[in-house]
C-alpha atoms as a PDB file:
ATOM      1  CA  UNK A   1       0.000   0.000   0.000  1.00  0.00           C
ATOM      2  CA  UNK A   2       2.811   2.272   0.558  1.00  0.00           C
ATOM      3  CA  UNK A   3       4.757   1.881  -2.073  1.00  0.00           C
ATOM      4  CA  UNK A   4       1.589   2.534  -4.651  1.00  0.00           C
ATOM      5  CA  UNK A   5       0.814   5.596  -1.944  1.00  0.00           C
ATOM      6  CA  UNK A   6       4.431   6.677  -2.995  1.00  0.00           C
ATOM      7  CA  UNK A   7       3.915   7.294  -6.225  1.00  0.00           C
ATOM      8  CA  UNK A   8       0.945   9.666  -6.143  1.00  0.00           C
ATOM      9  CA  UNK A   9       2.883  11.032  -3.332  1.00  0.00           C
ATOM     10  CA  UNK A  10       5.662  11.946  -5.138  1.00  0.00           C
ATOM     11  CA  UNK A  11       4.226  12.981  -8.137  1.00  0.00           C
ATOM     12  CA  UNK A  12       2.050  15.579  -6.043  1.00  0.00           C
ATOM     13  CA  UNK A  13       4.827  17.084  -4.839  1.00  0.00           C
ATOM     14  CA  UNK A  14       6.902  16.994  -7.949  1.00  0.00           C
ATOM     15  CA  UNK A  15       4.049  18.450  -9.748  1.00  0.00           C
ATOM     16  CA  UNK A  16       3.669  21.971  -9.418  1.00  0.00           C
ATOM     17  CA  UNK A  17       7.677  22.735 -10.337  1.00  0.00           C
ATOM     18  CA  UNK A  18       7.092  20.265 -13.398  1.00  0.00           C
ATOM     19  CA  UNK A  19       4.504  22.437 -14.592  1.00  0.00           C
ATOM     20  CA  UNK A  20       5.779  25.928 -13.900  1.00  0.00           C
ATOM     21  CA  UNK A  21       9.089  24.375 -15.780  1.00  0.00           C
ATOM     22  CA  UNK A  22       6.963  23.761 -18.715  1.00  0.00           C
ATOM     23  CA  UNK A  23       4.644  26.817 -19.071  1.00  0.00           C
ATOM     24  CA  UNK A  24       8.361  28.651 -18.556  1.00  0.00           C
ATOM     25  CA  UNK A  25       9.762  26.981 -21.801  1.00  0.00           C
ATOM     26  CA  UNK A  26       6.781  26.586 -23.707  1.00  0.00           C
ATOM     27  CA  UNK A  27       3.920  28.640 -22.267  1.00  0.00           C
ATOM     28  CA  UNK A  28       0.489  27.471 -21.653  1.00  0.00           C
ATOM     29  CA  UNK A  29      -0.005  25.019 -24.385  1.00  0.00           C
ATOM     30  CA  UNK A  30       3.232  23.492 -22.652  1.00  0.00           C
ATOM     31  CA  UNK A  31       1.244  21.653 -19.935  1.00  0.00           C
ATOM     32  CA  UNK A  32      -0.322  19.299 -22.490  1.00  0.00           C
ATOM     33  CA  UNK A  33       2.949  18.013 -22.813  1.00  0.00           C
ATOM     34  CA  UNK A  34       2.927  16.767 -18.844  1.00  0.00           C
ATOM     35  CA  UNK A  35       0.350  14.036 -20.592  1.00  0.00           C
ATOM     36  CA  UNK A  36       2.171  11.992 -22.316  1.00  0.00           C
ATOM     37  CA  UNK A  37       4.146  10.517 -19.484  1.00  0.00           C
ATOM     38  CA  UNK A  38       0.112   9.617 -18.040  1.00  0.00           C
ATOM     39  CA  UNK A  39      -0.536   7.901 -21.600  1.00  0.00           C
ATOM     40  CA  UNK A  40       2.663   5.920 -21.545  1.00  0.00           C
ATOM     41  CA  UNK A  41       1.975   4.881 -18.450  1.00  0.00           C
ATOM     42  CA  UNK A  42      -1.906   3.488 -19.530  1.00  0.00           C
ATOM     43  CA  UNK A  43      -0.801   2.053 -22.463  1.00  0.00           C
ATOM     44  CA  UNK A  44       1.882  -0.009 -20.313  1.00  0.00           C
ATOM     45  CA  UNK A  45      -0.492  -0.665 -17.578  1.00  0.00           C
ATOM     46  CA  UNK A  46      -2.852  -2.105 -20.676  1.00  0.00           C
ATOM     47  CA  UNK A  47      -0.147  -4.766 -21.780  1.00  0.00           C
ATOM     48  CA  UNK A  48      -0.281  -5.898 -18.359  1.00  0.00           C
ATOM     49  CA  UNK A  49      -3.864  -6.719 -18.143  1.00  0.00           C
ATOM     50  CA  UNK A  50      -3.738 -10.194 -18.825  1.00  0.00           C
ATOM     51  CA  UNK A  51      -1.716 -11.457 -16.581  1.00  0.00           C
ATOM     52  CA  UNK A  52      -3.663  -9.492 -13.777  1.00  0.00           C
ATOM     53  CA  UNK A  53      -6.784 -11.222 -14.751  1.00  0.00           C
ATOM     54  CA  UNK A  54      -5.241 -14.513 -14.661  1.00  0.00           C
ATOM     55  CA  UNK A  55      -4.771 -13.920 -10.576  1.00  0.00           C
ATOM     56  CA  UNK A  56      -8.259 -12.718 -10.545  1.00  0.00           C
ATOM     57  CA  UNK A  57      -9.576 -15.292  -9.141  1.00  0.00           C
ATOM     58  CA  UNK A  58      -7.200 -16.121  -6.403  1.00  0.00           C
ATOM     59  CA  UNK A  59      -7.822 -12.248  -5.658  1.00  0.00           C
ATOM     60  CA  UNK A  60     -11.280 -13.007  -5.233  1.00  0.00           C
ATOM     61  CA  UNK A  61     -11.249 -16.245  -2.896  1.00  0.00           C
ATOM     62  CA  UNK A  62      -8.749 -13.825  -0.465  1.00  0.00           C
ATOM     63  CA  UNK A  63     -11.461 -11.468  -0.227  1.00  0.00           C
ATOM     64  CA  UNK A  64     -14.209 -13.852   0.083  1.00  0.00           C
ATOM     65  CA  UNK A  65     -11.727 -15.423   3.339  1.00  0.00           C
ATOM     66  CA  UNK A  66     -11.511 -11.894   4.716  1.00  0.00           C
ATOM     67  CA  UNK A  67     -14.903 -11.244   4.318  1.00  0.00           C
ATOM     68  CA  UNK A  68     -16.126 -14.413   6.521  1.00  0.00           C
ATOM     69  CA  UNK A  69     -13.204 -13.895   8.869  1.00  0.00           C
ATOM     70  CA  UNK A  70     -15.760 -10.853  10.587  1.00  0.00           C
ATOM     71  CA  UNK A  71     -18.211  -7.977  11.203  1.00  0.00           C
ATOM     72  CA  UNK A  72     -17.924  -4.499  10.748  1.00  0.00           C
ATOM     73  CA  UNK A  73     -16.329  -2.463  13.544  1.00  0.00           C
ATOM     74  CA  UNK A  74     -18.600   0.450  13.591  1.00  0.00           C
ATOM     75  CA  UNK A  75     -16.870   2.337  16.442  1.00  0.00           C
ATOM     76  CA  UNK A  76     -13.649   1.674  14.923  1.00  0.00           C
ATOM     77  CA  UNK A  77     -15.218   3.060  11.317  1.00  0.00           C
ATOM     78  CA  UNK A  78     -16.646   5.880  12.395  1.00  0.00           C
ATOM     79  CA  UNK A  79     -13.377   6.803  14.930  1.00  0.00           C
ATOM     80  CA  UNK A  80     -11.066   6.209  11.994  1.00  0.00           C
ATOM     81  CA  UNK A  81     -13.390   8.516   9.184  1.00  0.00           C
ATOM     82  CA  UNK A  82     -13.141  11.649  12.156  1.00  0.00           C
ATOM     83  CA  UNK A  83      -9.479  10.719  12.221  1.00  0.00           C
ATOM     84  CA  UNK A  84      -8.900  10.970   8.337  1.00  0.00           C
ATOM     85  CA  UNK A  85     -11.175  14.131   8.126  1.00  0.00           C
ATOM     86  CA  UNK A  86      -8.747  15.810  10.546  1.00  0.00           C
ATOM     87  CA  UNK A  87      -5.380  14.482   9.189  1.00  0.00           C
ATOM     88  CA  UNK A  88      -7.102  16.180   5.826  1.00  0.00           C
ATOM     89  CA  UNK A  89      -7.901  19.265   6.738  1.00  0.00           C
ATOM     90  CA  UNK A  90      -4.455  19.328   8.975  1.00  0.00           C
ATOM     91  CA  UNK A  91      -2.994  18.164   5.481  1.00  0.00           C
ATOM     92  CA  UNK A  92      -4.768  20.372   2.686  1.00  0.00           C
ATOM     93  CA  UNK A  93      -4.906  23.568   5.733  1.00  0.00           C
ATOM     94  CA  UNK A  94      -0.539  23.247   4.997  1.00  0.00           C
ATOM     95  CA  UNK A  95      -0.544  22.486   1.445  1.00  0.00           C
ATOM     96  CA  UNK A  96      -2.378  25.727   0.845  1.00  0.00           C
ATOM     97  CA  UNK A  97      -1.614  28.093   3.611  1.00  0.00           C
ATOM     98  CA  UNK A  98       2.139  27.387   3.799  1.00  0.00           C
ATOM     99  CA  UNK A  99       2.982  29.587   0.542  1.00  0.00           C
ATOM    100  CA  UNK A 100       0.683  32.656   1.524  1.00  0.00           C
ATOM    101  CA  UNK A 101       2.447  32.240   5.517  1.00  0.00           C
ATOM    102  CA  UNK A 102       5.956  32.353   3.761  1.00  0.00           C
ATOM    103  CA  UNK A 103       4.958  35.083   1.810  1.00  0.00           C
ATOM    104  CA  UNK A 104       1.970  37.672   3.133  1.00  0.00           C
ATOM    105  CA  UNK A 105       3.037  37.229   7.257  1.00  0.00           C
ATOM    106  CA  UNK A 106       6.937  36.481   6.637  1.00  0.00           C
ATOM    107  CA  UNK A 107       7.547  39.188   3.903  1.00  0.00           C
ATOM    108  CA  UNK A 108       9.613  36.504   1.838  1.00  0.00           C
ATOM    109  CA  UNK A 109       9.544  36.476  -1.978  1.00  0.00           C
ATOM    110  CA  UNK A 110       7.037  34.495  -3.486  1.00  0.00           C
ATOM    111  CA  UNK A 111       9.598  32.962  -6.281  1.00  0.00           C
ATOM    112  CA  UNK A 112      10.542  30.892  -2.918  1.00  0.00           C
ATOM    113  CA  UNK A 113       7.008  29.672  -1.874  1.00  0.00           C
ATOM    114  CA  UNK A 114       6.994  27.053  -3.792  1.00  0.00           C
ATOM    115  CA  UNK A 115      10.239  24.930  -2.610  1.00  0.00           C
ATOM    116  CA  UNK A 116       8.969  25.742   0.719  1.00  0.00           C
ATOM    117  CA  UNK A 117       5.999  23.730   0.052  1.00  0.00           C
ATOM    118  CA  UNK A 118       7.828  21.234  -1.825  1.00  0.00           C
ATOM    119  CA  UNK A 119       9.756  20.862   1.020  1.00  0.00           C
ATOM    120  CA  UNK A 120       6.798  20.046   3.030  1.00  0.00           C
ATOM    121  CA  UNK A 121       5.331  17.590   0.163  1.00  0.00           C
ATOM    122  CA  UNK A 122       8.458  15.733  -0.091  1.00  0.00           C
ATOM    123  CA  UNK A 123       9.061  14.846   3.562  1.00  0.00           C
ATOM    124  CA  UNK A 124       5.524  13.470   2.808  1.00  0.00           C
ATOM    125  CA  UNK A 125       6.903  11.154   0.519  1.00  0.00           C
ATOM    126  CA  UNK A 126       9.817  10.056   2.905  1.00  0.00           C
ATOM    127  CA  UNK A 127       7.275   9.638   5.281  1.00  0.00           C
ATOM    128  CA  UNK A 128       4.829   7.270   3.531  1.00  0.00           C
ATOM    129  CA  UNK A 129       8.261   5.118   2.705  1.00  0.00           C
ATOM    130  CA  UNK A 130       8.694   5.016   6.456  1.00  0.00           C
ATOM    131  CA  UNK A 131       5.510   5.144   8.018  1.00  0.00           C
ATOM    132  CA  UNK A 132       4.241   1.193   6.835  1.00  0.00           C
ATOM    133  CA  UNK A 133       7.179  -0.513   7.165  1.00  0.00           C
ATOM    134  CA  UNK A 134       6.928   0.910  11.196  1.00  0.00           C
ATOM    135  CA  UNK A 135       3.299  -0.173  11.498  1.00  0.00           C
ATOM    136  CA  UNK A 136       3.881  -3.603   9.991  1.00  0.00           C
ATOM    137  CA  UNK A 137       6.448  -3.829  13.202  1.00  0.00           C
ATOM    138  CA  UNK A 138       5.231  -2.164  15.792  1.00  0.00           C
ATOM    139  CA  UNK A 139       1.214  -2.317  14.655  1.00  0.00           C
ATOM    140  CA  UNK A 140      -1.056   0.366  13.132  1.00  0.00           C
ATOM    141  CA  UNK A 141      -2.620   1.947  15.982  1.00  0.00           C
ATOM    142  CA  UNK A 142       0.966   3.007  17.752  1.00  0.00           C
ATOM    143  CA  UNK A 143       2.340   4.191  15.406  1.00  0.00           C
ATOM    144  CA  UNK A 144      -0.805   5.973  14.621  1.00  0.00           C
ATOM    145  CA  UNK A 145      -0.792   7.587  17.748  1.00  0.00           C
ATOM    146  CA  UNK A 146       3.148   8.461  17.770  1.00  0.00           C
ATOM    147  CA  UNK A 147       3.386  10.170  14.485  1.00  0.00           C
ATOM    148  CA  UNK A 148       0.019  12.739  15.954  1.00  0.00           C
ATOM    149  CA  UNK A 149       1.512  12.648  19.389  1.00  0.00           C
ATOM    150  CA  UNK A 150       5.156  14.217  17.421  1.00  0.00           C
ATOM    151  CA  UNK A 151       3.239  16.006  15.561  1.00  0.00           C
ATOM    152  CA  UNK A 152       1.488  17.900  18.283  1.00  0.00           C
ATOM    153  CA  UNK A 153       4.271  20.004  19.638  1.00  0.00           C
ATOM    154  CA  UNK A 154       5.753  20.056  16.182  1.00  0.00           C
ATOM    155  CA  UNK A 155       2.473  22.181  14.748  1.00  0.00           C
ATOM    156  CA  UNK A 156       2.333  24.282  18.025  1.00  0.00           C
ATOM    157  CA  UNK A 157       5.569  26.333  17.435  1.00  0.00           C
ATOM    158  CA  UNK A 158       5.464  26.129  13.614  1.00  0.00           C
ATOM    159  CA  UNK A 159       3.906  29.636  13.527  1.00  0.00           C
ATOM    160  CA  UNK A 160       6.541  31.068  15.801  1.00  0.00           C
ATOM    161  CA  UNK A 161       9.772  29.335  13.840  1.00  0.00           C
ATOM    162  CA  UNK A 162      11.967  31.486  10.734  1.00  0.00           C
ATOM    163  CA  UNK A 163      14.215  30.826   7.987  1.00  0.00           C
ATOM    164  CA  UNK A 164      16.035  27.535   8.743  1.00  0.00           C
ATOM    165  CA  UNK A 165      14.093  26.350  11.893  1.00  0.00           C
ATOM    166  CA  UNK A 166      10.618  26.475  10.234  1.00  0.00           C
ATOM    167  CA  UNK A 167      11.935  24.653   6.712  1.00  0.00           C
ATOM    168  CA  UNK A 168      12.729  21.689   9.679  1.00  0.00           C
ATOM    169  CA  UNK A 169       9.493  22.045  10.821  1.00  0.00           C
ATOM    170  CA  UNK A 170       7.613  21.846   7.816  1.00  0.00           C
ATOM    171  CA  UNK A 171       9.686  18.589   6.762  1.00  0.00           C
ATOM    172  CA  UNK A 172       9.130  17.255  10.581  1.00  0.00           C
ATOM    173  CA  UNK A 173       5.344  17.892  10.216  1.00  0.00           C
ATOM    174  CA  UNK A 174       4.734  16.851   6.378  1.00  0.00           C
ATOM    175  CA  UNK A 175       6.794  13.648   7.228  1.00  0.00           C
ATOM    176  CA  UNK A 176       4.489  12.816  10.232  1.00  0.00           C
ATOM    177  CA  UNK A 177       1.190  13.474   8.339  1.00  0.00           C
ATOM    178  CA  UNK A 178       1.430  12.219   5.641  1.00  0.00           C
ATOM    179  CA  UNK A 179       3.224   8.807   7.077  1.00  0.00           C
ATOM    180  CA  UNK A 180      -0.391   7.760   8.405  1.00  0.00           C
ATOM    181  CA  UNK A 181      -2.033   7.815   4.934  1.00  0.00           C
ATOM    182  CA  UNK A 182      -1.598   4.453   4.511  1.00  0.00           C
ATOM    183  CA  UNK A 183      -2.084   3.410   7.919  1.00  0.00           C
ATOM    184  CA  UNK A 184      -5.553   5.246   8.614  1.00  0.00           C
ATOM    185  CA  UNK A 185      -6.425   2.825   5.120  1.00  0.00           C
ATOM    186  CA  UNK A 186      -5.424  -0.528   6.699  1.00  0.00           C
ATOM    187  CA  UNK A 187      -6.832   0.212   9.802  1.00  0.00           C
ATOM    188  CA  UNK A 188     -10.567   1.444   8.088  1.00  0.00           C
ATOM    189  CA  UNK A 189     -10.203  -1.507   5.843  1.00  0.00           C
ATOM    190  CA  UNK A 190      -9.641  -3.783   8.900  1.00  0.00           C
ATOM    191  CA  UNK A 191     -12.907  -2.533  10.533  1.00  0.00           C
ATOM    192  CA  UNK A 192     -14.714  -2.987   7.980  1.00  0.00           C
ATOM    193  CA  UNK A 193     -13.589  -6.778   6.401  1.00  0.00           C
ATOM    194  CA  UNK A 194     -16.958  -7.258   4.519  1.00  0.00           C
ATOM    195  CA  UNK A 195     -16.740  -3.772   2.747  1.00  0.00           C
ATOM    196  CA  UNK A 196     -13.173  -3.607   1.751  1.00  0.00           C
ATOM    197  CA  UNK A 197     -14.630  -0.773  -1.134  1.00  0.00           C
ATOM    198  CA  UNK A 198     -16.487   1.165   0.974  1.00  0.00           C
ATOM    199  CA  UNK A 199     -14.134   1.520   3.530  1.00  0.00           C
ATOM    200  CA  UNK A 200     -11.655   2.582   0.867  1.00  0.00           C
ATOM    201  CA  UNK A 201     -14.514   4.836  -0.514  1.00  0.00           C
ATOM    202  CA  UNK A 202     -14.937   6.381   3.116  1.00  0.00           C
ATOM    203  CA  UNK A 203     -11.069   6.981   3.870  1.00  0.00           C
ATOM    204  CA  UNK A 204     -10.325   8.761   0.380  1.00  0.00           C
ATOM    205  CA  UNK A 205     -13.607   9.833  -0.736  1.00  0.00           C
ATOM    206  CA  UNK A 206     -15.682  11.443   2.203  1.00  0.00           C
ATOM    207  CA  UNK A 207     -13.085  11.895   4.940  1.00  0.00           C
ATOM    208  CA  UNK A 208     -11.083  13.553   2.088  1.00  0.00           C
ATOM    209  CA  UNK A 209     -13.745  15.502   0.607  1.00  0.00           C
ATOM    210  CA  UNK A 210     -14.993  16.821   3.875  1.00  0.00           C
ATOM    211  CA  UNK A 211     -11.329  18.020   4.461  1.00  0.00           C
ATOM    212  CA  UNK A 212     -11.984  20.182   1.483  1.00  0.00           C
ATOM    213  CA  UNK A 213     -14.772  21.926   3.049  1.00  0.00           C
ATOM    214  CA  UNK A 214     -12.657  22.319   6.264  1.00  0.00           C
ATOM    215  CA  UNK A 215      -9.776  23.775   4.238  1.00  0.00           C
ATOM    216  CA  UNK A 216     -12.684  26.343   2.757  1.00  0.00           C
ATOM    217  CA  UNK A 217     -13.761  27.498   5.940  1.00  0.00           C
ATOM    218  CA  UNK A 218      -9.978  28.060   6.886  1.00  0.00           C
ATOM    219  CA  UNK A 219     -10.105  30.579   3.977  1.00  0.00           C
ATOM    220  CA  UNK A 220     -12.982  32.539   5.264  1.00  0.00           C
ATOM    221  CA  UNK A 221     -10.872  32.246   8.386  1.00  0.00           C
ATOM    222  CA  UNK A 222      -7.810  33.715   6.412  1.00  0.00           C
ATOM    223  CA  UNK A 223      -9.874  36.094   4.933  1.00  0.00           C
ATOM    224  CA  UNK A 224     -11.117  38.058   8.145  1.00  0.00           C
ATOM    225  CA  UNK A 225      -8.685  37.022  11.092  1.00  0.00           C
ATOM    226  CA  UNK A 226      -5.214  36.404   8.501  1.00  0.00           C
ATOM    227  CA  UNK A 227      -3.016  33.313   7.380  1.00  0.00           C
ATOM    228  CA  UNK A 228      -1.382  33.266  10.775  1.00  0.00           C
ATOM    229  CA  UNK A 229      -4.818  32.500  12.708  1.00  0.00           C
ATOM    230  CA  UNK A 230      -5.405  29.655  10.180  1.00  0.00           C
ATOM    231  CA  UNK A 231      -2.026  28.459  10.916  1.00  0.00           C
ATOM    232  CA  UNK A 232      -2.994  28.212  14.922  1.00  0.00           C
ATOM    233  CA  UNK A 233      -6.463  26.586  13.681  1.00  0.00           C
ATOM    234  CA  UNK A 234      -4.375  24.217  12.224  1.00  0.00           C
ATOM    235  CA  UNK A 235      -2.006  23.444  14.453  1.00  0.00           C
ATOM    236  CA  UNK A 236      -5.409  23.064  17.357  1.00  0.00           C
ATOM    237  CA  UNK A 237      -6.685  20.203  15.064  1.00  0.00           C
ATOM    238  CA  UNK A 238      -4.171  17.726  16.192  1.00  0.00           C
ATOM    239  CA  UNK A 239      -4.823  17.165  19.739  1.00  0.00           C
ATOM    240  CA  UNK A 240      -8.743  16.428  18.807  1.00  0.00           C
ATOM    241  CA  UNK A 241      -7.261  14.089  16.364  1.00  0.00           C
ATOM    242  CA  UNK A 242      -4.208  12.741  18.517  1.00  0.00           C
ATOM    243  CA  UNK A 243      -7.340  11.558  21.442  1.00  0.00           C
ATOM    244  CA  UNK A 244      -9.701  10.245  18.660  1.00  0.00           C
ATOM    245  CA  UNK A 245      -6.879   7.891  17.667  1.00  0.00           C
ATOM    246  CA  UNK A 246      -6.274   6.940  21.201  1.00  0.00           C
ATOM    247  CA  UNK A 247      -9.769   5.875  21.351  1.00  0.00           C
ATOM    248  CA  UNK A 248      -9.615   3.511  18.826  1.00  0.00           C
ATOM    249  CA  UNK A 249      -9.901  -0.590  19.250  1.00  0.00           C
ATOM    250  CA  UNK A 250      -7.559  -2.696  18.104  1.00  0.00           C
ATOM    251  CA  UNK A 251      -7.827  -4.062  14.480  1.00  0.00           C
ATOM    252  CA  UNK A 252      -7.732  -7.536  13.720  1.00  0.00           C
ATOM    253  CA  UNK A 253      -4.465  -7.345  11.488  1.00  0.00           C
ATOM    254  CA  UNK A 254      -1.540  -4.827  10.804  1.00  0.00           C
ATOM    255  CA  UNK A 255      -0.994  -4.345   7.345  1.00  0.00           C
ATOM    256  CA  UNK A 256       0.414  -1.044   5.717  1.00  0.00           C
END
């Protein structure tokens, strides 16, 4: 899980200085270029279609054996979705307040913003890499709980840190929120054995969607009170999410 997680993590990060490189060079119509790597990609993915089918149906029976082995957690489901809708808005809040803090409260120039949040995206990365291997070893829900219990103090000065300082801060904090992407999906998929696709559905879909409506409101928020305020709403997001996670029961396996 994390090393497909990876790649989307990666490329999310990478993205943004692909594209400005392109629209520099070739303007506009420049970013239709950033497809063709995508259509390599599919066509590659088609030749490999076969032999994916051909494990189908071992796929299947594993599912089917997961699905008898028992019921949906509820508590753990619903714990797990406030989690995720949290960790999202504590995620998206960064990804799009970061560049206006570096630039509108710390008077920086904006040519920089971007490797500041690229800084930020790529810990991410490091920290997906990272993050499973620990909860295969030490099991989902510690390491669940360490990487918000880290990030807790981490958040709470971020506001106050400059120049070198808050770069390490940013890294420390997009490596320790972004490490439990794949963790929060084992553990929702492990509450919920008989509905491996809507518990998929409910960790990226709605817990991710309604941290786009939290990351709206922080806007209004920006918008009347400043960046700075949203970065303090932020940063008071993980201790609800740090006890949620405490609350959680135990899953039946540990799988990242």
């Amino acid at each position: 899980m994390a090393i497909y997680s990876v790649g989307g993590n990666l490329g999310y990060a990478l993205g943004p200085g692909f594209a400005a490189a392109l629209i520099a060079a070739f303007g506009l119509r420049g970013t239709g270029l950033a497809a063709l790597l995508p259509l390599l990609l599919a066509a590659f993915l088609l030749r490999l279609l076969p032999r994916w089918r051909a494990h189908e149906r071992e796929a299947v029976a594993r599912q089917r054996e997961q699905s008898e082995a028992g019921e949906t957690n509820w508590r753990g489901t619903v714990l797990i979705t406030l989690v995720v809708i949290l960790r999202s808005i504590i995620h998206l809040g960064m990804t799009t307040y970061v560049p206006f803090f570096w630039i509108d409260v710390l008077g920086n120039d904006p040519a920089t913003a971007g490797l500041v949040q690229m800084t930020y995206l790529l810990a991410g990365v490091l920290g997906t890499l990272l993050g499973a291997p620990l909860a295969d070893r030490f099991g989902t829900k510690p390491v669940l709980v360490a990487s918000f219990a880290l990030l807790l103090p981490v958040q709470a000065v971020l506001s106050t840190l400059r120049g070198w300082p808050l770069l390490i801060g940013l890294f420390a904090a997009g490596f320790l929120v972004v490490s439990t992407f794949t963790t929060t999906l084992v553990m929702t998929q492990e509450y919920m054995p008989r509905s491996l696709g809507l518990a998929s559905g409910l960790n990226l879909g709605l817990a991710f969607g309604m941290g786009g409506v939290g990351t709206s409101v922080l806007g209004i928020v920006a918008d009347h009170f400043g960046v700075l305020v949203v970065m303090r709403c932020i940063a008071s997001l993980v201790l609800p999410a740090l006890l949620l996670t405490l609350a959680l029961p135990p899953v039946r396996l540990n799988r990242a």
